[in-house]
C-alpha atoms as a PDB file:
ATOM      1  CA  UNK A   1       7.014 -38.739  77.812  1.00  0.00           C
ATOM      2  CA  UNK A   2       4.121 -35.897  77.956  1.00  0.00           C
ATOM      3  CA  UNK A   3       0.876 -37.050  79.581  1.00  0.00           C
ATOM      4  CA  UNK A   4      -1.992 -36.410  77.446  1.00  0.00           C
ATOM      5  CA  UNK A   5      -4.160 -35.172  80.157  1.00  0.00           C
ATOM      6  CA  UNK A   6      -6.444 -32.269  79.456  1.00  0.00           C
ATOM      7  CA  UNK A   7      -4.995 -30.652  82.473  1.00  0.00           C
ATOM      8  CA  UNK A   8      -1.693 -29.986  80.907  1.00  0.00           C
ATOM      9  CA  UNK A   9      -2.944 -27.655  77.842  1.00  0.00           C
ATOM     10  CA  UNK A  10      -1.304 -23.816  78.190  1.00  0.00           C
ATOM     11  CA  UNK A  11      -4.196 -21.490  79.292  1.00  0.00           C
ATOM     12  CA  UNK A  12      -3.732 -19.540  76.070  1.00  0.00           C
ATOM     13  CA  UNK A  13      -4.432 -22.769  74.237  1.00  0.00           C
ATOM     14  CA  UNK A  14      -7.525 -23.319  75.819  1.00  0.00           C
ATOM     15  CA  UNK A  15      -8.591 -20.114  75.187  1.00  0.00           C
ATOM     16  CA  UNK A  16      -8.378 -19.998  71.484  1.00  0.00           C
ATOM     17  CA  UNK A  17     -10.390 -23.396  71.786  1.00  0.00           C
ATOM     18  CA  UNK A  18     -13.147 -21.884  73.160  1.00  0.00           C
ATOM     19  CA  UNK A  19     -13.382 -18.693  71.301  1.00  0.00           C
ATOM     20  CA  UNK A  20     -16.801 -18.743  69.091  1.00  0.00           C
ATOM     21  CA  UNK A  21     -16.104 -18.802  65.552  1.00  0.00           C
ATOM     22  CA  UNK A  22     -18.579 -17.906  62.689  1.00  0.00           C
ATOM     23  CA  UNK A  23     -19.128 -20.449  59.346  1.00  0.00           C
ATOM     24  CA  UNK A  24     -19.794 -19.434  56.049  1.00  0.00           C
ATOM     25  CA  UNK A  25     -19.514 -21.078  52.807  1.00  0.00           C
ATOM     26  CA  UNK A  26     -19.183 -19.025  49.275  1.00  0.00           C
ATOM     27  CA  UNK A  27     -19.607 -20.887  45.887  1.00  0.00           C
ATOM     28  CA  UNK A  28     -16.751 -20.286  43.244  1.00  0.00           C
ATOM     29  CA  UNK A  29     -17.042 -22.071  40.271  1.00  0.00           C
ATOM     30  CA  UNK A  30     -20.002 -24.378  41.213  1.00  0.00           C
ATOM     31  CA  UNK A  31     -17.645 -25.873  44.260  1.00  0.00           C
ATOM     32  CA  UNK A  32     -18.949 -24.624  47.919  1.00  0.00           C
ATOM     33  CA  UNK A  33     -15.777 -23.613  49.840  1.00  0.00           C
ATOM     34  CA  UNK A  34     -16.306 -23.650  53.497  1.00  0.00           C
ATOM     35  CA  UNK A  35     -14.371 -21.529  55.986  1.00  0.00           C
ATOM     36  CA  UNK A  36     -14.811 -20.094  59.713  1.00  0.00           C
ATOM     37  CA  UNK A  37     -13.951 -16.691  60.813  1.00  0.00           C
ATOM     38  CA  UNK A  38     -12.789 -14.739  63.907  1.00  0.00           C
ATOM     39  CA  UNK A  39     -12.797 -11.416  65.135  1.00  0.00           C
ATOM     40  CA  UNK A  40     -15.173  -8.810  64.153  1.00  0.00           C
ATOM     41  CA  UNK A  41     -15.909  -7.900  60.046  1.00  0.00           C
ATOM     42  CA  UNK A  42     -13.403  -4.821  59.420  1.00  0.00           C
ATOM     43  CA  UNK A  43     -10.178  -5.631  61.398  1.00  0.00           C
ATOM     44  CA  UNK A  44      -7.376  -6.871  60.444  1.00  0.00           C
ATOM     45  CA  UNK A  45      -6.962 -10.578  60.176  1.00  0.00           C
ATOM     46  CA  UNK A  46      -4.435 -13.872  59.608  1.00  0.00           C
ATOM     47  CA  UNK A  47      -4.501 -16.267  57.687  1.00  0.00           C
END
C-alpha cells in the first residue's frame, strides 16, 4: 500500500504545485465564471 507521506510526491509534481498562478473571473450571461491561468499572455496554452 503507498504511504501518503509528503515525501513521496515526484519532484515534477511538486513543482507544478508551487508554480504561481493568476485568477480572473469574466461574466457571461450574468453568471461570473472563475478560472486561473499559467504561463505568460501570448503563448500557447492547454486546456
Amino acid at each position: 500500500m503507498p504511504s501518503n507521506s509528503s515525501n513521496n510526491k515526484p519532484e515534477w509534481y511538486q513543482r507544478a504545485l508551487d508554480t504561481h498562478c493568476e485568477e480572473r473571473t469574466v461574466d457571461v450571461d450574468n453568471c461570473k465564471i472563475n478560472y486561473a491561468t499559467w504561463g505568460e499572455v501570448g503563448k500557447l496554452g492547454i486546456v
